[in-house]
PDB file of N, CA and C in Angstrom:
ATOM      1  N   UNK A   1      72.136 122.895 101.500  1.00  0.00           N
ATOM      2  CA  UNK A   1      73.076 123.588 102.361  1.00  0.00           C
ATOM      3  C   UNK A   1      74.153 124.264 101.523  1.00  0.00           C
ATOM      4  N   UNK A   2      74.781 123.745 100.878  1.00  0.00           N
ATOM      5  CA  UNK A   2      75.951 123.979 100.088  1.00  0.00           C
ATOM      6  C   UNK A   2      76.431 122.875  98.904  1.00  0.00           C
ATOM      7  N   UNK A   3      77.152 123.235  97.941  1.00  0.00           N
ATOM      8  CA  UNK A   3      77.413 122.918  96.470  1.00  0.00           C
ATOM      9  C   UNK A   3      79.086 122.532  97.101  1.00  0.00           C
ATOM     10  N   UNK A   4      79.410 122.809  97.936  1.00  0.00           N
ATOM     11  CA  UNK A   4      80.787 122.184  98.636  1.00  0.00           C
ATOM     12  C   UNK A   4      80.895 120.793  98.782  1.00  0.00           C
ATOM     13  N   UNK A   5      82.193 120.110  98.375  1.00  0.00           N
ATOM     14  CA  UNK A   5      82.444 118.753  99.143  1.00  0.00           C
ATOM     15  C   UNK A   5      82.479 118.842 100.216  1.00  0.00           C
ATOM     16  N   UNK A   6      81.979 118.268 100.982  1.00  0.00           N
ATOM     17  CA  UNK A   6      82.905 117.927 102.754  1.00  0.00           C
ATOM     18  C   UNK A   6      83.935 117.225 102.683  1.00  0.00           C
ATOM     19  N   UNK A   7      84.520 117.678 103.616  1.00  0.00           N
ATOM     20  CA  UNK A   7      86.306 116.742 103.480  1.00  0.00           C
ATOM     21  C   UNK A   7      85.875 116.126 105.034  1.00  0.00           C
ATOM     22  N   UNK A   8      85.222 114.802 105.132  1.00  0.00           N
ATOM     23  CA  UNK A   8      84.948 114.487 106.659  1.00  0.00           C
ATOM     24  C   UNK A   8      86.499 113.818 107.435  1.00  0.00           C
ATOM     25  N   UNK A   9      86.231 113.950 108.645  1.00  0.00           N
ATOM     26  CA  UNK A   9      87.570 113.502 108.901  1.00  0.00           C
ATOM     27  C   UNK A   9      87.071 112.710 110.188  1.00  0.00           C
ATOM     28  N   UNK A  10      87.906 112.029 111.017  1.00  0.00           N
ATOM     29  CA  UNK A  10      87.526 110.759 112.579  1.00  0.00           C
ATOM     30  C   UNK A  10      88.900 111.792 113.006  1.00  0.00           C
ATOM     31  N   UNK A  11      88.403 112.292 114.435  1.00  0.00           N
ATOM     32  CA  UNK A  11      89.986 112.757 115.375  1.00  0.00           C
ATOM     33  C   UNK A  11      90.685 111.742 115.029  1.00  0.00           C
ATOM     34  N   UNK A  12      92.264 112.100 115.521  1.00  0.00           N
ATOM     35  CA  UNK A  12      93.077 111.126 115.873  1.00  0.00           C
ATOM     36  C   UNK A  12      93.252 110.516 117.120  1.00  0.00           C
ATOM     37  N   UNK A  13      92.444 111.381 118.119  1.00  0.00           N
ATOM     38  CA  UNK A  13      92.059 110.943 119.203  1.00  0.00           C
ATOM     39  C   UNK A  13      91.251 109.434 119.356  1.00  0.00           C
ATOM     40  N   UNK A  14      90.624 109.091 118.120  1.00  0.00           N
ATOM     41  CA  UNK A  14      89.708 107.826 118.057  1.00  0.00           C
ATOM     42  C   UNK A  14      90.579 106.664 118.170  1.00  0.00           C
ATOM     43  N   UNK A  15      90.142 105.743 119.003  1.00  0.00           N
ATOM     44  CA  UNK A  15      90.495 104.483 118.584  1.00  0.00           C
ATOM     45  C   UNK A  15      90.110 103.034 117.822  1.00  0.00           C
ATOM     46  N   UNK A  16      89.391 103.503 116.771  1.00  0.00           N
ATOM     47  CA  UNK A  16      88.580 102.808 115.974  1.00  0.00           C
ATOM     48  C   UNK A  16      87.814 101.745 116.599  1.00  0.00           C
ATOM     49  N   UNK A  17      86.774 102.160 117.838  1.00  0.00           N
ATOM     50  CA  UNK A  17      86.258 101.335 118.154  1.00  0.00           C
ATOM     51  C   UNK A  17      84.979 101.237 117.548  1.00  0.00           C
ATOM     52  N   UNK A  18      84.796 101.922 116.781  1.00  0.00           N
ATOM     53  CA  UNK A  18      83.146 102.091 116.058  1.00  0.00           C
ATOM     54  C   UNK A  18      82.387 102.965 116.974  1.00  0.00           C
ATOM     55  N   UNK A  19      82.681 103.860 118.144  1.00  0.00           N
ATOM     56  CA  UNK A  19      82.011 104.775 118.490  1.00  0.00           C
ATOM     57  C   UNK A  19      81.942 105.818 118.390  1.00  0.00           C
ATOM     58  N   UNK A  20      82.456 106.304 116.842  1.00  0.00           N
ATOM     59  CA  UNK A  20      83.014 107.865 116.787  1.00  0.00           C
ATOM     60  C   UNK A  20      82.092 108.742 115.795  1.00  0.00           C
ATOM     61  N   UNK A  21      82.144 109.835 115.583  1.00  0.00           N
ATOM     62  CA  UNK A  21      81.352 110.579 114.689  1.00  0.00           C
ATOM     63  C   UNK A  21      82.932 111.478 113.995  1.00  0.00           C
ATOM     64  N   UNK A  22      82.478 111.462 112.671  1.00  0.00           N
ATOM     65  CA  UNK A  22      82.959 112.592 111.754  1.00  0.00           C
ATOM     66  C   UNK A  22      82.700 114.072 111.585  1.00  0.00           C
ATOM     67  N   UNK A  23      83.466 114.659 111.399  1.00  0.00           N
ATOM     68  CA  UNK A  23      83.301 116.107 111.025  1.00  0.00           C
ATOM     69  C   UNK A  23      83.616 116.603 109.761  1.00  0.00           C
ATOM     70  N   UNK A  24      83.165 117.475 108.963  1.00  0.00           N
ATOM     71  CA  UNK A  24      83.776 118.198 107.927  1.00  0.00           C
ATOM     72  C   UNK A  24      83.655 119.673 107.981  1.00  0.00           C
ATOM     73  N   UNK A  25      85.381 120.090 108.608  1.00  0.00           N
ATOM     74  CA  UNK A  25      85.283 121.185 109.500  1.00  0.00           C
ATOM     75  C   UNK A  25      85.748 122.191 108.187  1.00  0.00           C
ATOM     76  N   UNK A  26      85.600 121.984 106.923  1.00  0.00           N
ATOM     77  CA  UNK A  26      85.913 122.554 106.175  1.00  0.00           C
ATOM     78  C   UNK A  26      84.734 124.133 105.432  1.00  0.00           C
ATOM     79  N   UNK A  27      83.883 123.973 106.186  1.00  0.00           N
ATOM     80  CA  UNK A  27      82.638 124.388 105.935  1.00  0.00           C
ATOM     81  C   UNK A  27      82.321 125.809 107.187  1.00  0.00           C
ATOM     82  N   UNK A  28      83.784 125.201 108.147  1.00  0.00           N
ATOM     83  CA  UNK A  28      83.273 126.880 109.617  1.00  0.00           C
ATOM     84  C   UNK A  28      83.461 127.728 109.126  1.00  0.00           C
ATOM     85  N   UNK A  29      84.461 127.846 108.135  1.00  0.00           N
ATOM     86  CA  UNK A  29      85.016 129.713 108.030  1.00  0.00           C
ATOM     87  C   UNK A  29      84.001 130.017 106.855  1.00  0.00           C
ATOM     88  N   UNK A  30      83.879 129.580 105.889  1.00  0.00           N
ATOM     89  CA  UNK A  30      82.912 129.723 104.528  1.00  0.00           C
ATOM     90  C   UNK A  30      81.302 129.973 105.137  1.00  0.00           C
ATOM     91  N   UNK A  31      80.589 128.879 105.982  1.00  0.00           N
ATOM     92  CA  UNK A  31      79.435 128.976 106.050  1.00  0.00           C
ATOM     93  C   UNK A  31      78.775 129.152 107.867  1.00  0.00           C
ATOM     94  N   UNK A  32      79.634 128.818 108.848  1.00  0.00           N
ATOM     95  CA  UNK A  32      79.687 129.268 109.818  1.00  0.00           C
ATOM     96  C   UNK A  32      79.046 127.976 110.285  1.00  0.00           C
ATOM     97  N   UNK A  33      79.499 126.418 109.773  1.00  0.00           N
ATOM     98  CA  UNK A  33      78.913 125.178 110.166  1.00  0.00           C
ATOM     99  C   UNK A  33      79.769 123.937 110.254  1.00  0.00           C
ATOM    100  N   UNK A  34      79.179 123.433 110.839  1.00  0.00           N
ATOM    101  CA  UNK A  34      80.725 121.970 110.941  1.00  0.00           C
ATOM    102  C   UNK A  34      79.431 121.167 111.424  1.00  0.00           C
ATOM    103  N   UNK A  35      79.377 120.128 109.801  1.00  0.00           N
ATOM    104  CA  UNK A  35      78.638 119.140 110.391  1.00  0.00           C
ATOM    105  C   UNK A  35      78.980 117.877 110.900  1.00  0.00           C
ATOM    106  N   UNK A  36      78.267 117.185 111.473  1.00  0.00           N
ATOM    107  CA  UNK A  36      79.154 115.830 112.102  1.00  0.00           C
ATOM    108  C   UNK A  36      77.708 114.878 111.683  1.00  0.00           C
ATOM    109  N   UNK A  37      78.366 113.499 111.690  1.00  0.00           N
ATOM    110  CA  UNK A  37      77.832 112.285 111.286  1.00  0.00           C
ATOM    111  C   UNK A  37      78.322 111.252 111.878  1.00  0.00           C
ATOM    112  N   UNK A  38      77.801 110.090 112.435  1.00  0.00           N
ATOM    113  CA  UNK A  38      78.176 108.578 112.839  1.00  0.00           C
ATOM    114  C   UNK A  38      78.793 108.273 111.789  1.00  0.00           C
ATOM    115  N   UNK A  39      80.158 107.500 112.151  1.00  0.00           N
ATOM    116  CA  UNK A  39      81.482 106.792 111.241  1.00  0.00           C
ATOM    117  C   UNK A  39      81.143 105.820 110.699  1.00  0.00           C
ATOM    118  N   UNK A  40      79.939 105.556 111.755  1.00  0.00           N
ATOM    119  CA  UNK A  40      79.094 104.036 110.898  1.00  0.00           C
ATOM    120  C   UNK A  40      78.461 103.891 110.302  1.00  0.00           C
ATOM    121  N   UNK A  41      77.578 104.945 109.822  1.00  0.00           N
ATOM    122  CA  UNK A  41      76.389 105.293 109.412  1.00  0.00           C
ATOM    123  C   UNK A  41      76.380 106.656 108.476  1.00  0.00           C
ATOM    124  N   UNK A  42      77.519 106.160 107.239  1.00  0.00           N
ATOM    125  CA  UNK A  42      78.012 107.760 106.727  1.00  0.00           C
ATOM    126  C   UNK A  42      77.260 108.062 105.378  1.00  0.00           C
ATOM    127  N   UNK A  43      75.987 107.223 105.262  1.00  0.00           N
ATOM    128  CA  UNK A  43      74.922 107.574 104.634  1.00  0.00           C
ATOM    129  C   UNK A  43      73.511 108.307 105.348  1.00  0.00           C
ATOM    130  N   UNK A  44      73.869 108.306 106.453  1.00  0.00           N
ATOM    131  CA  UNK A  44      72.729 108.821 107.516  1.00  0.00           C
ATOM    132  C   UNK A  44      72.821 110.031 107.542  1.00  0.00           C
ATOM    133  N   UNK A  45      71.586 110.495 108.722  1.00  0.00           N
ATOM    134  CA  UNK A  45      71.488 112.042 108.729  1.00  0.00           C
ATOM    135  C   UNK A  45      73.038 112.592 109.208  1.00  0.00           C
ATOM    136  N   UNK A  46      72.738 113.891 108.366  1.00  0.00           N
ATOM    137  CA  UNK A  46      73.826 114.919 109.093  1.00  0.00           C
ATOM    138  C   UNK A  46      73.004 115.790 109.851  1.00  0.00           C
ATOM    139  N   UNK A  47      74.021 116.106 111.445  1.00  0.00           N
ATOM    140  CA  UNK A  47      73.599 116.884 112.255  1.00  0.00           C
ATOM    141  C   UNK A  47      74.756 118.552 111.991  1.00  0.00           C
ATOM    142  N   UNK A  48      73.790 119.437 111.251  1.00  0.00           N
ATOM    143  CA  UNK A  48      74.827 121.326 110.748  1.00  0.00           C
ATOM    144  C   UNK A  48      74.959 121.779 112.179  1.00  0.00           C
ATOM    145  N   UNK A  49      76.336 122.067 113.152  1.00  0.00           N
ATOM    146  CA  UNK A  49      75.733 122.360 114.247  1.00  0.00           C
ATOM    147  C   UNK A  49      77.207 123.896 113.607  1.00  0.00           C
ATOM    148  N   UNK A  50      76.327 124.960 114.288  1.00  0.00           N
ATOM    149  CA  UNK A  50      76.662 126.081 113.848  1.00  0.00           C
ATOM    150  C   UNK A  50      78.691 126.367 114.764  1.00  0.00           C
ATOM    151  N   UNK A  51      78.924 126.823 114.660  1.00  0.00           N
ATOM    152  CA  UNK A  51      80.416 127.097 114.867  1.00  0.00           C
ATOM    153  C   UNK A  51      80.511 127.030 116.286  1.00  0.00           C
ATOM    154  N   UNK A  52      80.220 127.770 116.540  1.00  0.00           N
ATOM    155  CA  UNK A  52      80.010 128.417 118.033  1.00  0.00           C
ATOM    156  C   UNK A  52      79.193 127.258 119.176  1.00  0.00           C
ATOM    157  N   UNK A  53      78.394 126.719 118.192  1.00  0.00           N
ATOM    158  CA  UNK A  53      77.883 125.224 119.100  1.00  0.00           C
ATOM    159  C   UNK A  53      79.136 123.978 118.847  1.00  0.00           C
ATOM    160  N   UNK A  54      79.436 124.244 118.160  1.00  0.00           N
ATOM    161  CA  UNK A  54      80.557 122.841 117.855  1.00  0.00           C
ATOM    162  C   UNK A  54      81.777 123.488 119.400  1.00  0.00           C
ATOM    163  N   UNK A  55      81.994 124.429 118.810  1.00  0.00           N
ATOM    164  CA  UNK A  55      83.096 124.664 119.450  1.00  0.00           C
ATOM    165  C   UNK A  55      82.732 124.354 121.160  1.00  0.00           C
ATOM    166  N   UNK A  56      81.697 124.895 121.187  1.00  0.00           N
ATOM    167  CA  UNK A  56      81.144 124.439 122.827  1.00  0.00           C
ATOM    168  C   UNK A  56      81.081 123.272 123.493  1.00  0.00           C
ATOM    169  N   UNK A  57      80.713 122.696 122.575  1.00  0.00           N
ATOM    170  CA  UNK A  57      80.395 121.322 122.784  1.00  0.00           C
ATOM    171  C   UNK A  57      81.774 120.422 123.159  1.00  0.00           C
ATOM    172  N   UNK A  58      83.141 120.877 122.093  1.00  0.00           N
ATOM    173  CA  UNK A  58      83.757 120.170 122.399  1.00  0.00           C
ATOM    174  C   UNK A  58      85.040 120.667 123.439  1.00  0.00           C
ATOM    175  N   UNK A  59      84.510 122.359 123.899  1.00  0.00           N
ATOM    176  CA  UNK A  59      85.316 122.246 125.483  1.00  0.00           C
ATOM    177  C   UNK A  59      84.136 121.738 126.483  1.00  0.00           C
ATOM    178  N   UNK A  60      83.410 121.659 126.281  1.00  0.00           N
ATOM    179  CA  UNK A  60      82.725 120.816 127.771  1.00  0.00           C
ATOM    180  C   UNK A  60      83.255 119.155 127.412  1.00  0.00           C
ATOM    181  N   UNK A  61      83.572 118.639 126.472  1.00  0.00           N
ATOM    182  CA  UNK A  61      83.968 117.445 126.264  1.00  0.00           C
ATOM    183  C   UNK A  61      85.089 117.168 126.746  1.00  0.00           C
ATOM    184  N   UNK A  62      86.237 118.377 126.521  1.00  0.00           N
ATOM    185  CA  UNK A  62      87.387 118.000 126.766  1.00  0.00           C
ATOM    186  C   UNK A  62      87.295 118.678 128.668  1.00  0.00           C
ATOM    187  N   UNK A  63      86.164 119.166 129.174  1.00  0.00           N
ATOM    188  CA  UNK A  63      86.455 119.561 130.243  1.00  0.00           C
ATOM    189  C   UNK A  63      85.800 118.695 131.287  1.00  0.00           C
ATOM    190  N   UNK A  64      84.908 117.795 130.869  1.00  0.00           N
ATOM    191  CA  UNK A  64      84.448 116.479 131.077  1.00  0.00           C
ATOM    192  C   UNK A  64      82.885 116.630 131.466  1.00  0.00           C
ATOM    193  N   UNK A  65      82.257 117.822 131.284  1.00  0.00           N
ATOM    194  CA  UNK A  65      81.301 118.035 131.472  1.00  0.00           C
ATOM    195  C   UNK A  65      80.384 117.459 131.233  1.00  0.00           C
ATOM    196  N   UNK A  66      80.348 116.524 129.801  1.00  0.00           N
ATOM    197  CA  UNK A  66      79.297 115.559 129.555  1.00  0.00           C
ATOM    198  C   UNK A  66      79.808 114.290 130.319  1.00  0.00           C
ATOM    199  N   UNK A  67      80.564 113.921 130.674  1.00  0.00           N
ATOM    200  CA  UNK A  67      80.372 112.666 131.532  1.00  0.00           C
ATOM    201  C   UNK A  67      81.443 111.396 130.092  1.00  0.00           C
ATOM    202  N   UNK A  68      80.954 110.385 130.651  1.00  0.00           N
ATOM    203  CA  UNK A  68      81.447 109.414 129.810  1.00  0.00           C
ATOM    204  C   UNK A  68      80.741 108.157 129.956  1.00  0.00           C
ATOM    205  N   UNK A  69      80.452 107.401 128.713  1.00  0.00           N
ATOM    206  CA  UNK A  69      79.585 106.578 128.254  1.00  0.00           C
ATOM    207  C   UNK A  69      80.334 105.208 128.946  1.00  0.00           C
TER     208      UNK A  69
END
């Protein structure tokens, strides 16, 4: 993908319950990607979801569209 570090980060929105995923949003403007990963599992796959899908994803989140677990 890239020769870049990721700088991953947990919102501050989290409350460290172990259900959160990371981002390393350092990668949208350069490559047009923000990947995210389980907080628990930060040797596991990364999911590249392109800019424009991230960003989607997280107004239907904040608009409650996916529901809640």
């Amino acid at each position: 993908m890239t020769t870049e570090t990721l700088r991953w980060f947990t919102s501050s929105y989290s409350d460290n319950g172990g259900d959160c995923v990371e981002v390393a949003a350092n990668l949208a403007a350069s490559h047009g990607l923000v990947p995210v990963r389980d907080s628990k599992n930060t040797h596991g796959p990364v999911l590249n979801l392109p800019t424009e899908a991230f960003t989607s994803l997280v107004e239907g989140i904040k608009a409650g569209a996916h529901g809640t677990v």
